[in-house]
C-alpha atoms as a PDB file:
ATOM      1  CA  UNK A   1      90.643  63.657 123.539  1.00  0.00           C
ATOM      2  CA  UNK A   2      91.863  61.383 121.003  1.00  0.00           C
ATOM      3  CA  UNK A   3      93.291  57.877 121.432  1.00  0.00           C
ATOM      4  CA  UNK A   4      96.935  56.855 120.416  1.00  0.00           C
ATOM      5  CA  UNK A   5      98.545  53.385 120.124  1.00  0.00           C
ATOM      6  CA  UNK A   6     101.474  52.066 121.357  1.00  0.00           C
ATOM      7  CA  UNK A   7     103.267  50.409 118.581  1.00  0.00           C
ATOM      8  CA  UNK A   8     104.697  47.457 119.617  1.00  0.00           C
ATOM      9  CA  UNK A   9     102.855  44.597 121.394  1.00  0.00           C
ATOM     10  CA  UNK A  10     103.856  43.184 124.586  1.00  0.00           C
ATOM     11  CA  UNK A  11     103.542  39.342 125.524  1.00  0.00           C
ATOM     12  CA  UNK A  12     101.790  38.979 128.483  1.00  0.00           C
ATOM     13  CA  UNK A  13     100.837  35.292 128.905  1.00  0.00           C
ATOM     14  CA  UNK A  14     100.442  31.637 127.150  1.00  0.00           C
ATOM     15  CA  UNK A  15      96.389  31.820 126.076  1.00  0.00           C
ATOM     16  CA  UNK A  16      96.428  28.368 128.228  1.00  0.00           C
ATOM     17  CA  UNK A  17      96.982  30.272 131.450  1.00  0.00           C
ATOM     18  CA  UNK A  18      93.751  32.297 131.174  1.00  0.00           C
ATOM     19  CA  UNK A  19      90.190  30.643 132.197  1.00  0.00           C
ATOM     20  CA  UNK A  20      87.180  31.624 130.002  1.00  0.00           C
ATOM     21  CA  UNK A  21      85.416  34.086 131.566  1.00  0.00           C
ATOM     22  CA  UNK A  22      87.425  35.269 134.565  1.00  0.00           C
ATOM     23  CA  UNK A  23      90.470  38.311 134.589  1.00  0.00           C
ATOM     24  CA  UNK A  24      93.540  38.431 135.536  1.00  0.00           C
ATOM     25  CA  UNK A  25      96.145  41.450 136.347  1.00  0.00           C
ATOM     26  CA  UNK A  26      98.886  42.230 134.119  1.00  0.00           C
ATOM     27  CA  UNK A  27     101.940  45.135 133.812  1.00  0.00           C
ATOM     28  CA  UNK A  28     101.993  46.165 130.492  1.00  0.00           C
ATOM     29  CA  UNK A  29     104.649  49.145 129.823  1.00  0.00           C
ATOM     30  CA  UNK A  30     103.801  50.320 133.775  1.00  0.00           C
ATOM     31  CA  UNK A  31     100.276  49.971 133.212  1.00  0.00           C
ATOM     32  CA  UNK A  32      97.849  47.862 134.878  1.00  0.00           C
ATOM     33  CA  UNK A  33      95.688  46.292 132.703  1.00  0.00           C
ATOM     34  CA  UNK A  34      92.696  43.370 133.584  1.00  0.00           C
ATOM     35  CA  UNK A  35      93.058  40.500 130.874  1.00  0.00           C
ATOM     36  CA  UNK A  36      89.862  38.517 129.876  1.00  0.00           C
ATOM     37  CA  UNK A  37      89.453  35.664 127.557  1.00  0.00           C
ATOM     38  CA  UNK A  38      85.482  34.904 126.644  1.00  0.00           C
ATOM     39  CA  UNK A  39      84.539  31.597 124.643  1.00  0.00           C
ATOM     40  CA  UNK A  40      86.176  33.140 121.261  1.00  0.00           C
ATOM     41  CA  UNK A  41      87.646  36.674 122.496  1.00  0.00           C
ATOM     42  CA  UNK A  42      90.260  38.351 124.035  1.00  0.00           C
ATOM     43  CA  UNK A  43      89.779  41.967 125.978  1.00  0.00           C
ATOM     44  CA  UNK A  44      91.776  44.213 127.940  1.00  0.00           C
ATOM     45  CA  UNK A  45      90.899  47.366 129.630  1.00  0.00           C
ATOM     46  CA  UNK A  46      92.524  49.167 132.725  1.00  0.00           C
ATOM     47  CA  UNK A  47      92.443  47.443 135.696  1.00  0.00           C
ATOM     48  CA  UNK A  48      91.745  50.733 137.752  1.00  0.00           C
ATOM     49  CA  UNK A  49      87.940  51.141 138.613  1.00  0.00           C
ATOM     50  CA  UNK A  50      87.344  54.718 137.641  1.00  0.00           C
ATOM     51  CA  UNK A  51      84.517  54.527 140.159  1.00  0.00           C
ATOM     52  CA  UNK A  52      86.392  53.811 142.946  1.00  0.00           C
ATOM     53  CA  UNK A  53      89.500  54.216 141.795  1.00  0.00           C
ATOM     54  CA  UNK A  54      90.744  51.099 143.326  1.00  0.00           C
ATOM     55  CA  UNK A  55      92.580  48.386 141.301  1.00  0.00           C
ATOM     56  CA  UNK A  56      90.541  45.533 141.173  1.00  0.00           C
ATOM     57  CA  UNK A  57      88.487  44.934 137.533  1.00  0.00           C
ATOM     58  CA  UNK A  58      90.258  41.727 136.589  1.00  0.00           C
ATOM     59  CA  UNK A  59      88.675  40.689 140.180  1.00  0.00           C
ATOM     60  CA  UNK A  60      85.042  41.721 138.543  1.00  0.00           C
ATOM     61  CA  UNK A  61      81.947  39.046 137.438  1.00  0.00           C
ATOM     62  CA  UNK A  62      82.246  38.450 133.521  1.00  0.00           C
ATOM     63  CA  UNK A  63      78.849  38.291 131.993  1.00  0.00           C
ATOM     64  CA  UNK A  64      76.897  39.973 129.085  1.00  0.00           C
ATOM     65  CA  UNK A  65      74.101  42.163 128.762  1.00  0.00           C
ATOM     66  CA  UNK A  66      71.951  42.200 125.864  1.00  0.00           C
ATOM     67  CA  UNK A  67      74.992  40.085 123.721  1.00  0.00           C
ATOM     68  CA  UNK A  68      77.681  42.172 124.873  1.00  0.00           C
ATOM     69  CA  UNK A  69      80.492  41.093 126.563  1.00  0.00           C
ATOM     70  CA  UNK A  70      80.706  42.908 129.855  1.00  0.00           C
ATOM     71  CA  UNK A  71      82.493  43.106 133.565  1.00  0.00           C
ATOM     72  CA  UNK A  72      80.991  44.237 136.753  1.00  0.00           C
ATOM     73  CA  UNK A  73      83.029  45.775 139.537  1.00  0.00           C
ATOM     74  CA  UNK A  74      83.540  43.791 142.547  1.00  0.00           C
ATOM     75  CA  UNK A  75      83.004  46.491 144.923  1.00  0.00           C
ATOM     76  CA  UNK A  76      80.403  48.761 143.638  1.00  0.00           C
ATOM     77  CA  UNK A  77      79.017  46.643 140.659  1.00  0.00           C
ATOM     78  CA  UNK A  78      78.638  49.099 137.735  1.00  0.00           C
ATOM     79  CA  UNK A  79      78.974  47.259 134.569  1.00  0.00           C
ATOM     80  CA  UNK A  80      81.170  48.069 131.907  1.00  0.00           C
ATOM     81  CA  UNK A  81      81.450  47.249 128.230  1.00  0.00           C
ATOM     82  CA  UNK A  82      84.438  45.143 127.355  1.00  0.00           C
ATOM     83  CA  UNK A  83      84.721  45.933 123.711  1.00  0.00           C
ATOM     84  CA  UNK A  84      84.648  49.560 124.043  1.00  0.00           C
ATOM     85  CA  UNK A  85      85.242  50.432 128.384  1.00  0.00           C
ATOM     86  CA  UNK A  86      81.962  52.554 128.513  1.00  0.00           C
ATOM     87  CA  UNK A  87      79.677  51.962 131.633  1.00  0.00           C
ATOM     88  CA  UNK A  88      76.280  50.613 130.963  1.00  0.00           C
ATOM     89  CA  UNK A  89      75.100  51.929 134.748  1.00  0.00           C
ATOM     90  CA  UNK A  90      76.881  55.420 134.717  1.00  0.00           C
ATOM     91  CA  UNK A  91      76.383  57.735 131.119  1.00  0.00           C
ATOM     92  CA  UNK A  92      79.933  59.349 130.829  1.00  0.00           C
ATOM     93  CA  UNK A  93      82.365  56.971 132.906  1.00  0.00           C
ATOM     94  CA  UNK A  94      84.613  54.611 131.199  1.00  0.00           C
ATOM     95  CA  UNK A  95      87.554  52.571 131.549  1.00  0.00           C
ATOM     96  CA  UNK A  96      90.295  52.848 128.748  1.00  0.00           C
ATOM     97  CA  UNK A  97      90.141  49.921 126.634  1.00  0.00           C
ATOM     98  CA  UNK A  98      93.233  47.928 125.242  1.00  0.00           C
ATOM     99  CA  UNK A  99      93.831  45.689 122.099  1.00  0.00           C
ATOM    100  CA  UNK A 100      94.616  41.963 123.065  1.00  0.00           C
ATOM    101  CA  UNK A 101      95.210  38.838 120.679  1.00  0.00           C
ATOM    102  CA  UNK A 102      96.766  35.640 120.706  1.00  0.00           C
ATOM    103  CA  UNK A 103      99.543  35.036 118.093  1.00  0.00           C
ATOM    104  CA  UNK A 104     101.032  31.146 118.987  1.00  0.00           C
ATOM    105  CA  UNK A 105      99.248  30.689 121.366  1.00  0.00           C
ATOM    106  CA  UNK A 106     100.631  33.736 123.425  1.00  0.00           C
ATOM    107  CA  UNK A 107      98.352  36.468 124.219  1.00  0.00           C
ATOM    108  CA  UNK A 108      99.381  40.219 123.420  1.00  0.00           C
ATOM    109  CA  UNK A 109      98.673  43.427 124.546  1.00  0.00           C
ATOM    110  CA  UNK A 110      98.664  46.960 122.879  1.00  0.00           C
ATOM    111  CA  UNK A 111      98.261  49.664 124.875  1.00  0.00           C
ATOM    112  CA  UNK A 112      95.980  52.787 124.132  1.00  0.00           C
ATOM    113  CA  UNK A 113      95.885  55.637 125.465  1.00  0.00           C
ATOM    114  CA  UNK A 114      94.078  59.262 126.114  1.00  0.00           C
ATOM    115  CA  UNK A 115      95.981  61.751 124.987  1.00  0.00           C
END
């Protein structure tokens, strides 16, 4: 499979709404996506845990394992990789991963997608 970009950006919030280290749920282009801001970094991935298939990684823990940024899932706890959406716990499962940045202070969204 290879990965394709959307080409515009959307807007999806001022970078002053979101609180280091937590997610938040956001509609980008009909997709869900879960938003996370670290100390200097922005990440998005989808928002659909491919575990469970239930809706609910901007709900996850934010942490880091071995210096890389990471989310667990609130219901079954695999972690995943927020720089790339590959599962530390689970060889093969991943989440697709988004571009994010903050241009005046408004953070943007790309999407990407499997195609």
């Amino acid at each position: 499979m290879t990965q394709t970009l959307t080409l515009t950006w959307t807007t999806v919030c001022l970078l002053d709404r979101l609180e280091p280290d937590r997610g938040v749920a956001a509609l980008v282009d009909g997709v869900q996506i879960a938003l996370f801001r670290t100390a200097d970094e922005l990440f998005a991935i989808d928002n659909r845990d491919p575990v469970s298939g239930a809706y609910v990684l901007s709900r996850g823990i934010v942490g880091s394992r071995g210096g890389v940024p990471t989310v667990a899932s609130p219901l079954h706890k695999q972690v995943y990789d927020l720089r790339s959406g590959h599962c530390l716990d689970l060889p093969g499962v991943a989440v697709a991963r988004h571009d994010a940045r903050c241009r005046n202070g408004l953070v943007e969204v790309r999407l990407r997608q499997e195609g």
